[in-house]
N, C-alpha and C. Protein backbone atom coordinates (compact mmCIF):
# COMPACT_ATOMS: atom_id res chain seq x y z
N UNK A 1 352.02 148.32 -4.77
CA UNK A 1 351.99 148.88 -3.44
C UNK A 1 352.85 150.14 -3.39
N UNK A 2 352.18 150.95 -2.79
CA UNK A 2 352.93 152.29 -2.73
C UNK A 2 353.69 152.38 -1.13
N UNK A 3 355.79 152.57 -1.59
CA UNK A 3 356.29 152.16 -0.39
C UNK A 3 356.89 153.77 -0.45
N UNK A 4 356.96 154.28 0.66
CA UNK A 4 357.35 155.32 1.44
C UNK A 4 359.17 155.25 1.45
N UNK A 5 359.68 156.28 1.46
CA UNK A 5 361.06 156.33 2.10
C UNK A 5 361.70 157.22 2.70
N UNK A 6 361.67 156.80 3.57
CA UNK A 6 362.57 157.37 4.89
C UNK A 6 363.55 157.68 4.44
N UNK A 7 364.55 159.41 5.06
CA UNK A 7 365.72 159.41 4.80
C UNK A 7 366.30 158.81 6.15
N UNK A 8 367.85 158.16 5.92
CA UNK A 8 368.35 158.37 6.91
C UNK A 8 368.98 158.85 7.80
N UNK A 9 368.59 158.91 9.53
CA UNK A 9 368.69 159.53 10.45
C UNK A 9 369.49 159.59 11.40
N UNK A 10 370.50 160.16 11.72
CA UNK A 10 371.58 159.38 12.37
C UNK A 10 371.89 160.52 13.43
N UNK A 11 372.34 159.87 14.94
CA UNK A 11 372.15 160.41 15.51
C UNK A 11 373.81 161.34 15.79
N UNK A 12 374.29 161.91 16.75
CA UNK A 12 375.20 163.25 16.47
C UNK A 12 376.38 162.29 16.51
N UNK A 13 376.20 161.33 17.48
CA UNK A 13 377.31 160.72 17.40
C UNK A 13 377.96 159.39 16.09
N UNK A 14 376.89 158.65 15.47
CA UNK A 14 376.98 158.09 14.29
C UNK A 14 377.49 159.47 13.02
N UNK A 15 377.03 160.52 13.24
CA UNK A 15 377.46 161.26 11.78
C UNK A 15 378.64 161.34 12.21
N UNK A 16 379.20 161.96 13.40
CA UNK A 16 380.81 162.30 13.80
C UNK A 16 381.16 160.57 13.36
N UNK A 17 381.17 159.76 13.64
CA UNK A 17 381.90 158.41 13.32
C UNK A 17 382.30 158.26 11.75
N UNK A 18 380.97 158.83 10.76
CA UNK A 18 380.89 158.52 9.31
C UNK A 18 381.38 159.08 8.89
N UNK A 19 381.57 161.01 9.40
CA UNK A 19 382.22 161.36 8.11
C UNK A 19 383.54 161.77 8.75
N UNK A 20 384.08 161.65 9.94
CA UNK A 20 385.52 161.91 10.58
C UNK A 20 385.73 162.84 10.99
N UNK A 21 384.31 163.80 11.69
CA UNK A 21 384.74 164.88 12.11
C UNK A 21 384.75 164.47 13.53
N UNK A 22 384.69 165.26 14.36
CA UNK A 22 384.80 165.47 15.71
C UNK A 22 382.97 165.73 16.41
N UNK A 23 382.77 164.98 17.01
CA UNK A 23 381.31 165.24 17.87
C UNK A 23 380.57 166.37 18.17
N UNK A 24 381.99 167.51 19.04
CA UNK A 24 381.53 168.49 18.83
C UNK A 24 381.32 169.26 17.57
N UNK A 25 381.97 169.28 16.39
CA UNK A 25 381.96 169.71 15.34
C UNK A 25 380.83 170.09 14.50
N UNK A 26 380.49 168.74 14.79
CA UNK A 26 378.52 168.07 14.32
C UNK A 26 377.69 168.46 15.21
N UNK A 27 377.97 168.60 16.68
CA UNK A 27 376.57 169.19 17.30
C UNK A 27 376.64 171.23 16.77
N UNK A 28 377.85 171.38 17.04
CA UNK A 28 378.26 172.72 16.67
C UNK A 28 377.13 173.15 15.60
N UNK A 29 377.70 172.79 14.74
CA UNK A 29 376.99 172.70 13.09
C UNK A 29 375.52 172.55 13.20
N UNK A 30 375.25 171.15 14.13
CA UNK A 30 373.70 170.96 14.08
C UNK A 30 372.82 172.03 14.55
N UNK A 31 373.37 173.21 15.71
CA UNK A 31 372.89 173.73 16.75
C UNK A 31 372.89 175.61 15.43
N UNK A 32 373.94 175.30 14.45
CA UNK A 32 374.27 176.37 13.93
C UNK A 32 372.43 176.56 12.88
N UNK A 33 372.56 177.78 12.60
CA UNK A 33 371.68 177.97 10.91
C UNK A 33 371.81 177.53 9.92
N UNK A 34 372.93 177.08 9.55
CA UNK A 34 373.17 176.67 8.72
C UNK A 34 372.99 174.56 8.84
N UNK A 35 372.77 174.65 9.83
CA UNK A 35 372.28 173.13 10.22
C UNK A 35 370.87 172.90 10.10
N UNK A 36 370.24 174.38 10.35
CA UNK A 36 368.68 173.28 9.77
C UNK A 36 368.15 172.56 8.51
N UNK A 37 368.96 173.44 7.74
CA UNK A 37 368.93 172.25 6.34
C UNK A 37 368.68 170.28 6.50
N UNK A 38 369.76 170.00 7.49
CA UNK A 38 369.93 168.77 7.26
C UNK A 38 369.78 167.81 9.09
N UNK A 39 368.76 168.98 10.03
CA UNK A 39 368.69 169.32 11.14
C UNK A 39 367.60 168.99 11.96
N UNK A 40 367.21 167.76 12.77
CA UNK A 40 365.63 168.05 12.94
C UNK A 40 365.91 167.61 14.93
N UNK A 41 365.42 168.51 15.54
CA UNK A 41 365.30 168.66 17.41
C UNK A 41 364.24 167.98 17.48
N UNK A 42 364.50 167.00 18.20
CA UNK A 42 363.57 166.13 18.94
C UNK A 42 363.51 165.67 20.51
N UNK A 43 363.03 167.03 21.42
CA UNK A 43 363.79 167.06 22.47
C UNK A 43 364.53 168.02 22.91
N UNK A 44 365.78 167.05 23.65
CA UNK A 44 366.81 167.62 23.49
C UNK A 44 367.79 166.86 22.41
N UNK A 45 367.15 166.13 21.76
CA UNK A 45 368.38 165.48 20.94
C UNK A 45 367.85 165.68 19.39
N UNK A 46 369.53 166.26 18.85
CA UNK A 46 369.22 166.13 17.39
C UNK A 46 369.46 165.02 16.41
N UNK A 47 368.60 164.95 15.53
CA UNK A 47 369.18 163.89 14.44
C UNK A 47 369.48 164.58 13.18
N UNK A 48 370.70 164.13 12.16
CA UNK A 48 371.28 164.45 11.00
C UNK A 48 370.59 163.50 10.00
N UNK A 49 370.16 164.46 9.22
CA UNK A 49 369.66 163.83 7.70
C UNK A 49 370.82 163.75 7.04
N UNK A 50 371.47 162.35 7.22
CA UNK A 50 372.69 162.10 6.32
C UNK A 50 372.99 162.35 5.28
N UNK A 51 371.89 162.02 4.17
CA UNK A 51 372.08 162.38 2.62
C UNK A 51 372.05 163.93 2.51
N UNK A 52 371.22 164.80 3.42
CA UNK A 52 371.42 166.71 3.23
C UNK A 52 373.07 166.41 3.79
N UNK A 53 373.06 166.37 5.09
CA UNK A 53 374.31 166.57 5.45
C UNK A 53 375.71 166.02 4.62
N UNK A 54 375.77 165.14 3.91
CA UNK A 54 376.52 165.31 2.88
C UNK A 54 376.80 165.65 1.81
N UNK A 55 375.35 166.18 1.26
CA UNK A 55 375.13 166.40 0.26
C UNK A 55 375.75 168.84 0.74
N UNK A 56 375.47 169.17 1.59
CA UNK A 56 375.98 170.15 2.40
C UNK A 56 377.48 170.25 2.43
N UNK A 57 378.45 168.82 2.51
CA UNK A 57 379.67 169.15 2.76
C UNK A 57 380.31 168.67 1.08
N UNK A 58 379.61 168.22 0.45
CA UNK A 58 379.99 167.99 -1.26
C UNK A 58 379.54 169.67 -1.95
N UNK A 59 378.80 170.57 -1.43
CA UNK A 59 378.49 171.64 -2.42
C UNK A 59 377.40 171.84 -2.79
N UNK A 60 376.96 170.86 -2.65
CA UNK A 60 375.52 170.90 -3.12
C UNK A 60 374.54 171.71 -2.85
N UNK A 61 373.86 171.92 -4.01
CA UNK A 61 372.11 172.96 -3.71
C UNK A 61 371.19 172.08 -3.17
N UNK A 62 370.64 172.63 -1.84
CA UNK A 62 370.14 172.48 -0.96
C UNK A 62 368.57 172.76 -0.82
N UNK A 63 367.50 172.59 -0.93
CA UNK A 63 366.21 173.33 -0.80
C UNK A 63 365.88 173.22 0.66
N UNK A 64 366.01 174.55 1.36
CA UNK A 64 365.92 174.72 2.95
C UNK A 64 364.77 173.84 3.52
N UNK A 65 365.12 173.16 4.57
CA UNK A 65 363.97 172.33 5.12
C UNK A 65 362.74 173.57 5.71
N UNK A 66 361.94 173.35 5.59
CA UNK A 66 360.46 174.89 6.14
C UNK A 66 360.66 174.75 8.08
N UNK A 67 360.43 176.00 7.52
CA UNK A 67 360.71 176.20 9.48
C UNK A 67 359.23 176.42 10.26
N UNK A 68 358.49 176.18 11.06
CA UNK A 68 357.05 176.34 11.20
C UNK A 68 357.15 177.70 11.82
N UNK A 69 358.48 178.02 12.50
CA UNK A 69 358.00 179.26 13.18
C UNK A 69 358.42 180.54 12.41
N UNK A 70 358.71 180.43 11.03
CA UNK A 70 358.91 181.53 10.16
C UNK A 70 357.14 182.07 9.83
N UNK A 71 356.20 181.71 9.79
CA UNK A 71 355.03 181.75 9.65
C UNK A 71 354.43 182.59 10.52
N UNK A 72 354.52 182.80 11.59
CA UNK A 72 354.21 183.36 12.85
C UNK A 72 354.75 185.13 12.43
N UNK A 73 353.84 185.92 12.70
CA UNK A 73 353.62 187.24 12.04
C UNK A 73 353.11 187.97 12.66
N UNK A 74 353.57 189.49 13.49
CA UNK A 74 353.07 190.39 14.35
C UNK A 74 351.89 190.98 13.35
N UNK A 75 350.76 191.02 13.95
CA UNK A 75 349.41 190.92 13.54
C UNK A 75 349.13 192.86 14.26
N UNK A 76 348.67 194.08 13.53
CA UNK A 76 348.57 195.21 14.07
C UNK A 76 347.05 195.54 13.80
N UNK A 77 346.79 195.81 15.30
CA UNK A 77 345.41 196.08 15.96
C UNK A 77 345.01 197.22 15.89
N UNK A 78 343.76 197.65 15.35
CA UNK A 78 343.51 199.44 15.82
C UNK A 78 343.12 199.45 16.69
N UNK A 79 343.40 200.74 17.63
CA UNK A 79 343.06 201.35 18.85
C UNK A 79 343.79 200.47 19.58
N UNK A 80 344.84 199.20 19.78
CA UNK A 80 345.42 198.80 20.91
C UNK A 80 346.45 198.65 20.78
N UNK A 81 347.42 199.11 22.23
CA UNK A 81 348.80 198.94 22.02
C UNK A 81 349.21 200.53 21.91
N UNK A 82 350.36 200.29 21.01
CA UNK A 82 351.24 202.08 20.82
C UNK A 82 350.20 203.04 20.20
């Protein structure tokens, strides 16, 4: 049987508990660029991919999570516009 795995997801206030920072610290971070790595908005609420996010405060190389709206591309028309 082919089983799937979930990373785990923890919400702003479980990561501030785990790794001893401060709440705001972690939403800070989550809300930062450097948070989408380990970063996913659902809402208004974010959840932390625990294993990026520590794997983020150990040093680690990271492969950027894909952003959908990096894709999105000013498209130039003849004859319309400037």
């Amino acid at each position: 049987m082919n089983e799937n795995t979930f990373p785990e997801m923890l919400t702003i206030a479980k990561a501030a508990e785990r790794s001893g920072l401060s709440e705001y610290a972690v939403r800070k971070l989550a809300r930062s660029r450097q948070g989408r790595s380990f970063t996913v908005k659902l809402g208004t609420k974010y959840l932390i991919n625990w294993g990026r996010f520590s794997a983020f405060f150990n040093c680690e190389a990271q492969d950027p999570m894909p952003d959908p709206c990096r894709r999105i591309r000013p498209v130039q028309i003849e004859g319309v516009g400037r």
